[in-house]
PDB file of N, CA and C in Angstrom:
ATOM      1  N   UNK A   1     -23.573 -37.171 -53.518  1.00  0.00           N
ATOM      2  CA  UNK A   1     -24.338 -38.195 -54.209  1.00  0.00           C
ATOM      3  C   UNK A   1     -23.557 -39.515 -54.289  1.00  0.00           C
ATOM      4  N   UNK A   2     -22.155 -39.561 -53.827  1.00  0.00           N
ATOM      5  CA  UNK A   2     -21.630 -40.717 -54.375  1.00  0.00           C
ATOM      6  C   UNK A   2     -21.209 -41.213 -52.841  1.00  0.00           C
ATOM      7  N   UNK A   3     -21.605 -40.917 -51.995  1.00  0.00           N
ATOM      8  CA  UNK A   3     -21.694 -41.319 -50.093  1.00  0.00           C
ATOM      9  C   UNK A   3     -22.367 -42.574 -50.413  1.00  0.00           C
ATOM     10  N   UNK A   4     -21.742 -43.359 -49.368  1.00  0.00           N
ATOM     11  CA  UNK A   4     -23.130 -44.482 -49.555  1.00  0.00           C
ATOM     12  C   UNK A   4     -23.254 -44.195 -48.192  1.00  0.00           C
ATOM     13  N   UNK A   5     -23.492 -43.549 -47.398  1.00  0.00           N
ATOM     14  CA  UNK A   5     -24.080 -43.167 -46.083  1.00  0.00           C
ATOM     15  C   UNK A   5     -23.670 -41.419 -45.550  1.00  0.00           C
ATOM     16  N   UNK A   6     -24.374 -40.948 -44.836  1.00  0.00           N
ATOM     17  CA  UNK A   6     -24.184 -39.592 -43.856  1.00  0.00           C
ATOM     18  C   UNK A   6     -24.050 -40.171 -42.520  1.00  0.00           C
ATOM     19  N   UNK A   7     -23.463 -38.787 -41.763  1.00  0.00           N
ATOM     20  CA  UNK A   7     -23.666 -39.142 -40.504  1.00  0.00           C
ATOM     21  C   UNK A   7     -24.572 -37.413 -40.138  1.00  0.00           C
ATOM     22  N   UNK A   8     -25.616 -37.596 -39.403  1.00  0.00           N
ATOM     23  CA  UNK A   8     -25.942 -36.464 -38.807  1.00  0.00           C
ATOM     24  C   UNK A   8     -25.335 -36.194 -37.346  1.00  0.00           C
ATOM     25  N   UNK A   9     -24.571 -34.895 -36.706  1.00  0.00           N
ATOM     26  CA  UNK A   9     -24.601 -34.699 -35.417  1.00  0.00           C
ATOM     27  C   UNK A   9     -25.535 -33.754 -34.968  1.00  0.00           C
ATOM     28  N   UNK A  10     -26.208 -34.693 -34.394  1.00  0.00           N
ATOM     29  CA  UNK A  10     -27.214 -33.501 -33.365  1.00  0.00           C
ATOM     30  C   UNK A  10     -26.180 -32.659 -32.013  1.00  0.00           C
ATOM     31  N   UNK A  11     -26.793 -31.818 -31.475  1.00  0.00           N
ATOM     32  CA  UNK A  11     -27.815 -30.641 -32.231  1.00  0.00           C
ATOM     33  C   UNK A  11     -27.236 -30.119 -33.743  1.00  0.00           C
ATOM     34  N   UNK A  12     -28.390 -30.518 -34.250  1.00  0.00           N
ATOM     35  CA  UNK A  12     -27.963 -30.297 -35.856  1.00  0.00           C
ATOM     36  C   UNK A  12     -28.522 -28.910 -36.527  1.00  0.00           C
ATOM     37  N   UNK A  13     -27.807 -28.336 -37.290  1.00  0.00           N
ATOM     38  CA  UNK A  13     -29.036 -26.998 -37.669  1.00  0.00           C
ATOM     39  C   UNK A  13     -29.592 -27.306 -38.868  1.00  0.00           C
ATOM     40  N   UNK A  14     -29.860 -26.102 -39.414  1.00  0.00           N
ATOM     41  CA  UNK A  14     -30.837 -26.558 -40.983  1.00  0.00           C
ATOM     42  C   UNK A  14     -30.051 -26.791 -41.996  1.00  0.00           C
ATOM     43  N   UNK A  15     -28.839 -26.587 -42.060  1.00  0.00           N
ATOM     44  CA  UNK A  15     -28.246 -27.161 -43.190  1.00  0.00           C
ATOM     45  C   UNK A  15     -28.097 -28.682 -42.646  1.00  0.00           C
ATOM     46  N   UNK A  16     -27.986 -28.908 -41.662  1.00  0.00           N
ATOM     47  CA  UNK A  16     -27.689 -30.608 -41.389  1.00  0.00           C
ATOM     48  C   UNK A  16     -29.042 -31.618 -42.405  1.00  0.00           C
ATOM     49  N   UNK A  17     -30.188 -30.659 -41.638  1.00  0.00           N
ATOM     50  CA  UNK A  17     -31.230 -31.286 -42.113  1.00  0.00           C
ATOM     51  C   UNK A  17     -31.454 -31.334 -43.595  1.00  0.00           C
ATOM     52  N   UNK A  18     -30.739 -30.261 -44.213  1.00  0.00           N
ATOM     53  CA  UNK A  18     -30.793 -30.497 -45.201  1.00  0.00           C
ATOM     54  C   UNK A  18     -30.641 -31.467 -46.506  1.00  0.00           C
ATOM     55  N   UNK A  19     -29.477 -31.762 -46.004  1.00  0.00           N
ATOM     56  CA  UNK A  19     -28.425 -32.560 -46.367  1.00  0.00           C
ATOM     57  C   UNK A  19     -29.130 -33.689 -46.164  1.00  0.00           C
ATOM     58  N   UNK A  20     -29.445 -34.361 -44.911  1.00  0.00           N
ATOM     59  CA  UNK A  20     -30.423 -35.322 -44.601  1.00  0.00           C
ATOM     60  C   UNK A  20     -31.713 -35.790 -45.292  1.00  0.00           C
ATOM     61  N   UNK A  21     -32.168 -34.878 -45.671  1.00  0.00           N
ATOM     62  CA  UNK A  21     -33.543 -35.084 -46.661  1.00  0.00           C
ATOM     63  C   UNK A  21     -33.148 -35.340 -48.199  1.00  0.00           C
ATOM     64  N   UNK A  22     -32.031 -34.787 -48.615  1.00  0.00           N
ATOM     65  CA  UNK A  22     -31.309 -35.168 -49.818  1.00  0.00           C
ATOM     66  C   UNK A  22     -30.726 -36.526 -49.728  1.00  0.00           C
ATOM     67  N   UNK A  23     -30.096 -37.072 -48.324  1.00  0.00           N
ATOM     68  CA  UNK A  23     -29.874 -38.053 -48.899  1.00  0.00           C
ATOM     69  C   UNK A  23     -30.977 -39.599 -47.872  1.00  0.00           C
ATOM     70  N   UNK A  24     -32.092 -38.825 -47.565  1.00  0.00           N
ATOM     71  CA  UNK A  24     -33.287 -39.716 -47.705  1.00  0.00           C
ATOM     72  C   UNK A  24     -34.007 -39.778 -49.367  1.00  0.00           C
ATOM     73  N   UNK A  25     -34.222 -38.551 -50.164  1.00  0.00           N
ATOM     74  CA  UNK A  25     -34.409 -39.366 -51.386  1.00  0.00           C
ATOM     75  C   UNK A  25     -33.835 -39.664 -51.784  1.00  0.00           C
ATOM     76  N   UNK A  26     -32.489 -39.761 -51.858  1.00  0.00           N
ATOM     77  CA  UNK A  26     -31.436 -40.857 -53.041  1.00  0.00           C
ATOM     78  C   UNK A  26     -31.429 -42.164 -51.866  1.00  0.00           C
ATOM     79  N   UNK A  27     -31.656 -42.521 -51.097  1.00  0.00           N
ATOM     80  CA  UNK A  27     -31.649 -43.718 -50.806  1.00  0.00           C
ATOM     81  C   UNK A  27     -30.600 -44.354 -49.570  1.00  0.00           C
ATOM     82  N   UNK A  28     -29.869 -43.334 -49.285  1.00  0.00           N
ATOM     83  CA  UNK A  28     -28.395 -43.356 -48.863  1.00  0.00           C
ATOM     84  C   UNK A  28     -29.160 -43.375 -46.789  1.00  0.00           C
ATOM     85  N   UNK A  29     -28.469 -44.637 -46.556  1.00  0.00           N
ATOM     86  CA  UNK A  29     -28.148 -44.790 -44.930  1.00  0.00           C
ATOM     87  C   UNK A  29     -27.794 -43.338 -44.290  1.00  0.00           C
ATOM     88  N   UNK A  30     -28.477 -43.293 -42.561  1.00  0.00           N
ATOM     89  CA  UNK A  30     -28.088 -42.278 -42.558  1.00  0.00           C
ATOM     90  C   UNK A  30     -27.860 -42.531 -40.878  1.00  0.00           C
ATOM     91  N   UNK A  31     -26.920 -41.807 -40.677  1.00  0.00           N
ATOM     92  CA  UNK A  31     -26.761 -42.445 -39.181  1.00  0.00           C
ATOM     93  C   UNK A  31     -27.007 -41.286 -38.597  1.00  0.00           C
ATOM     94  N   UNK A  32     -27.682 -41.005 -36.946  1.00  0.00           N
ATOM     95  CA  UNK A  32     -28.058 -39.903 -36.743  1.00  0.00           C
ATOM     96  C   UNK A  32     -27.544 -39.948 -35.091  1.00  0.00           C
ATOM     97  N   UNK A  33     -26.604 -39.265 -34.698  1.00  0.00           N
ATOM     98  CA  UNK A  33     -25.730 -39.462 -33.432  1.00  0.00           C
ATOM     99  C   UNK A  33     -26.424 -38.497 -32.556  1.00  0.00           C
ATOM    100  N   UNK A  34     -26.722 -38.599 -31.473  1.00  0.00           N
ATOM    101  CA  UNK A  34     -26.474 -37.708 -30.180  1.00  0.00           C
ATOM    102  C   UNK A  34     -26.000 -38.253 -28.854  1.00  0.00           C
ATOM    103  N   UNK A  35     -25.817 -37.434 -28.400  1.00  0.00           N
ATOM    104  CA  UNK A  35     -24.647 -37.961 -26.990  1.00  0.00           C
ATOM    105  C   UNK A  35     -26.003 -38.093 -26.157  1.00  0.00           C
ATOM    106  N   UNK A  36     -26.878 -37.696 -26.272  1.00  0.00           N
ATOM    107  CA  UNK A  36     -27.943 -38.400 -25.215  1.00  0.00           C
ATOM    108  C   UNK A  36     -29.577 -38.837 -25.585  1.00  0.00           C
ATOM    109  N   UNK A  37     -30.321 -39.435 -24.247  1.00  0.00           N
ATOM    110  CA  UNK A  37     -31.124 -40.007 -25.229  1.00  0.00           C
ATOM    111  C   UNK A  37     -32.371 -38.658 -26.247  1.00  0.00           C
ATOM    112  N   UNK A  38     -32.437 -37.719 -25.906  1.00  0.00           N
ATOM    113  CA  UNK A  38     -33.288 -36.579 -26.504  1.00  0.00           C
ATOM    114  C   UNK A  38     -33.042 -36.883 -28.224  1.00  0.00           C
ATOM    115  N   UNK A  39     -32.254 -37.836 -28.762  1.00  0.00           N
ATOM    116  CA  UNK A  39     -32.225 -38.121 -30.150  1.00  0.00           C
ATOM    117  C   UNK A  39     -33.682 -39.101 -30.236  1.00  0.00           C
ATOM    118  N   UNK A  40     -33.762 -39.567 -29.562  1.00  0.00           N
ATOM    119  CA  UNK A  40     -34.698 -40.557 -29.472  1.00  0.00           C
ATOM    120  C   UNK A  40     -36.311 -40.205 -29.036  1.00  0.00           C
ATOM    121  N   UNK A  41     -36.200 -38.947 -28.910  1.00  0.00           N
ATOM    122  CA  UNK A  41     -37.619 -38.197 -28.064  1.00  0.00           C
ATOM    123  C   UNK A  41     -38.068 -37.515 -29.313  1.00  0.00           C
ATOM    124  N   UNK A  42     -39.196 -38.340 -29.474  1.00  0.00           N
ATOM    125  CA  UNK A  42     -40.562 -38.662 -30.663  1.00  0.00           C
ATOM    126  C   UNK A  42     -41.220 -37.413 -30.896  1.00  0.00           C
ATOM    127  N   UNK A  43     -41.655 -36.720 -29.390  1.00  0.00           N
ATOM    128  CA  UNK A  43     -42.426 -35.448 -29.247  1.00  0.00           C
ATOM    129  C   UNK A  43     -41.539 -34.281 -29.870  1.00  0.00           C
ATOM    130  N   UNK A  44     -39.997 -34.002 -29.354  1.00  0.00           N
ATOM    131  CA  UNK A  44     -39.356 -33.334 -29.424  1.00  0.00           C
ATOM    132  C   UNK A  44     -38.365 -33.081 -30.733  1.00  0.00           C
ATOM    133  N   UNK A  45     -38.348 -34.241 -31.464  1.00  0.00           N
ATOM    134  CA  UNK A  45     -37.402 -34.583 -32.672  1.00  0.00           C
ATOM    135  C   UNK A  45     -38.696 -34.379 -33.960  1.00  0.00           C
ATOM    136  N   UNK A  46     -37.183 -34.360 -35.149  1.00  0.00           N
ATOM    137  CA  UNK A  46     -37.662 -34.631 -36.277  1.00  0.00           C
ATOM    138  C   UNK A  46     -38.643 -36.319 -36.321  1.00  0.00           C
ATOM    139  N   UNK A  47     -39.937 -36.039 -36.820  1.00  0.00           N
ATOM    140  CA  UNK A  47     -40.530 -37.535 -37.268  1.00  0.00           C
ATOM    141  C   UNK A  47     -39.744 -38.637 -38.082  1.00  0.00           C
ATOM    142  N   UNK A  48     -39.277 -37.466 -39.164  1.00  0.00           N
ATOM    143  CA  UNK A  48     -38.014 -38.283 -40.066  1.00  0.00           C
ATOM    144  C   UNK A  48     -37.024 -39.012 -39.646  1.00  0.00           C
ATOM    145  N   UNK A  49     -36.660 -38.477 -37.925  1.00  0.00           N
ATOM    146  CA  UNK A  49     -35.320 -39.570 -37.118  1.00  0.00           C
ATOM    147  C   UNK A  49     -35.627 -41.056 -37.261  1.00  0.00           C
ATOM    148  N   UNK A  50     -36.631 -41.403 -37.229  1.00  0.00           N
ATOM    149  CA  UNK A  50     -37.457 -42.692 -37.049  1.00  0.00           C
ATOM    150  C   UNK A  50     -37.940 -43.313 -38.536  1.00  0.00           C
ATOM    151  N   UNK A  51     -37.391 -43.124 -39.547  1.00  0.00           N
ATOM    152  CA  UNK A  51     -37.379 -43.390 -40.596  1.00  0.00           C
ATOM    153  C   UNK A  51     -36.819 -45.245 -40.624  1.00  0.00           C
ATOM    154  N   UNK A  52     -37.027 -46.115 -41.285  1.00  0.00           N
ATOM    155  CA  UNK A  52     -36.284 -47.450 -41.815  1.00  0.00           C
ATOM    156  C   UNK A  52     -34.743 -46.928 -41.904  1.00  0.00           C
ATOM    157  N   UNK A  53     -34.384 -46.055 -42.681  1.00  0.00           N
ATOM    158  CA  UNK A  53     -33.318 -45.620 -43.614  1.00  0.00           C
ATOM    159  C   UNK A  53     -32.628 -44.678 -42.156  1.00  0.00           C
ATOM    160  N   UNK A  54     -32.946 -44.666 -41.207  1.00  0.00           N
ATOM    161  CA  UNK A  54     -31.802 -43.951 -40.244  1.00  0.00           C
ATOM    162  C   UNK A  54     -31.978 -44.534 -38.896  1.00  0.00           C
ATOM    163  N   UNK A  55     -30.539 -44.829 -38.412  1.00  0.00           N
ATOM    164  CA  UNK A  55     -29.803 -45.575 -36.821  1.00  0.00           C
ATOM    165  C   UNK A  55     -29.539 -44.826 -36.535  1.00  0.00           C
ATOM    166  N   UNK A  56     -30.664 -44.436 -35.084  1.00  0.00           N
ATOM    167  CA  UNK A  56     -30.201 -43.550 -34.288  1.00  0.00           C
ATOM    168  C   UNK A  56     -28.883 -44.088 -33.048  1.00  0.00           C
ATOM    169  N   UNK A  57     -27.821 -43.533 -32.629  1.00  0.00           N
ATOM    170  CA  UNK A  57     -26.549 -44.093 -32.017  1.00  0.00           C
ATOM    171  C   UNK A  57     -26.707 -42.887 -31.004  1.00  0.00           C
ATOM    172  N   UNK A  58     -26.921 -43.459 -29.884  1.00  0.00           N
ATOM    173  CA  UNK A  58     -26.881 -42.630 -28.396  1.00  0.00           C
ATOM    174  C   UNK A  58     -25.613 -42.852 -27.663  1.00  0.00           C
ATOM    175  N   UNK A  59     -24.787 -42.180 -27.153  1.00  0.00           N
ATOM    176  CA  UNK A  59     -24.003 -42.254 -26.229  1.00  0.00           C
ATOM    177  C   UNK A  59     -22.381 -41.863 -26.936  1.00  0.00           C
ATOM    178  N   UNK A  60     -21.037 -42.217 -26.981  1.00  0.00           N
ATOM    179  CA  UNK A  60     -20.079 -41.658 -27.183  1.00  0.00           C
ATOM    180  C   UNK A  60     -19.878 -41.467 -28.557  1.00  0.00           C
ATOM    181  N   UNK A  61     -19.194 -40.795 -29.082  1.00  0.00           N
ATOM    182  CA  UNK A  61     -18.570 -40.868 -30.573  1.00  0.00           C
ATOM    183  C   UNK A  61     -18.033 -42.126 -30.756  1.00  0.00           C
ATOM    184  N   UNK A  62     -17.394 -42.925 -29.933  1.00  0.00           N
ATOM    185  CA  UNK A  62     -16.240 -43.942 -30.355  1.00  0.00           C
ATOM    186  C   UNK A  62     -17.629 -44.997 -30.728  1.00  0.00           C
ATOM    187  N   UNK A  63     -18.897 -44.924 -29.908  1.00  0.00           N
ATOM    188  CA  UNK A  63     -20.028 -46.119 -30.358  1.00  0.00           C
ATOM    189  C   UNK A  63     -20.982 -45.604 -31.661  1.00  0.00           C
ATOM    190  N   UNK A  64     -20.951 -44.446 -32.095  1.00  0.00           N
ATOM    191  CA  UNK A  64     -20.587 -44.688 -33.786  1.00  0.00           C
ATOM    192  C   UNK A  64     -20.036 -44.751 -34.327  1.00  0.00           C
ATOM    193  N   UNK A  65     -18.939 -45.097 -33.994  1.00  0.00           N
ATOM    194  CA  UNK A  65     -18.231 -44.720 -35.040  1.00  0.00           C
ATOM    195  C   UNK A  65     -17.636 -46.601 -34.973  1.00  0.00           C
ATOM    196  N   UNK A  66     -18.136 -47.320 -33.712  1.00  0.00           N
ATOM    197  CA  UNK A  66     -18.293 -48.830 -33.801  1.00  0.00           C
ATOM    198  C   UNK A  66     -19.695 -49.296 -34.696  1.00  0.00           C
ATOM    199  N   UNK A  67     -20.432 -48.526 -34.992  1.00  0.00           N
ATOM    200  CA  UNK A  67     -21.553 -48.964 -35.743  1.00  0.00           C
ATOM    201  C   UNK A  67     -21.401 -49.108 -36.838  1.00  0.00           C
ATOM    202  N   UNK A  68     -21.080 -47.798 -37.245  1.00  0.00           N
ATOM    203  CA  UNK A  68     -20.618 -47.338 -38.917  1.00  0.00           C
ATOM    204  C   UNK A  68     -19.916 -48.810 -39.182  1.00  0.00           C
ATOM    205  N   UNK A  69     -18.372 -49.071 -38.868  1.00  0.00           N
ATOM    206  CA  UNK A  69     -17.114 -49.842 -38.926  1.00  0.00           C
ATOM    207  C   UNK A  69     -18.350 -51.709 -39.254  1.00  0.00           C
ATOM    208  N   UNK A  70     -19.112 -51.706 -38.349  1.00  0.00           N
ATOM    209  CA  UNK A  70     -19.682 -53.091 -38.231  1.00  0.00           C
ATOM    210  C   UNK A  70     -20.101 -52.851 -39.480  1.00  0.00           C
ATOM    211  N   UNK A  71     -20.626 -51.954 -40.179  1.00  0.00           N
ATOM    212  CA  UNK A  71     -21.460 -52.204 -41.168  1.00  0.00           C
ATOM    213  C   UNK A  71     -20.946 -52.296 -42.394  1.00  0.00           C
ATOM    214  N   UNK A  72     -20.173 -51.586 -42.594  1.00  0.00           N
ATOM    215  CA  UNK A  72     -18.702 -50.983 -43.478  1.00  0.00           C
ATOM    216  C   UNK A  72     -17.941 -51.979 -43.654  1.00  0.00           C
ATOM    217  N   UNK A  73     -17.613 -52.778 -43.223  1.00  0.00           N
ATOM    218  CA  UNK A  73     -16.902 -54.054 -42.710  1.00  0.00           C
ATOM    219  C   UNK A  73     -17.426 -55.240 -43.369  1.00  0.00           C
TER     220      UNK A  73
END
């Protein structure tokens, strides 16, 4: 509760998601990583990925972990 952001890694299981929906109602940023674009596939994903409140970050760890830092910063 006292995060001011998550990070999800996909493939994520149900506790990931969990966690995720807890901190979509408190309000809390949520960054949602996969190494390819299937984070981004509408048909295949959670509806919730596509939320205001979550940046989806495709491609290496080091380019979230440049996202997070920009924002944090």
């Amino acid at each position: 509760m006292d995060a001011d952001f998550i990070v999800v890694l996909l493939p994520a299981g149900k506790g990931s998601h969990i966690e995720f929906g807890i901190a979509l109602g408190h309000n809390k940023k949520i960054y949602l990583y996969s190494p390819d674009v299937e984070g981004k596939n509408f048909a295949t994903t959670s509806t919730f990925y596509f939320l205001p409140e979550v940046e989806i970050v495709i491609g290496e760890l080091d380019d979230l972990l440049e996202n997070i830092l920009q924002e944090v910063t």
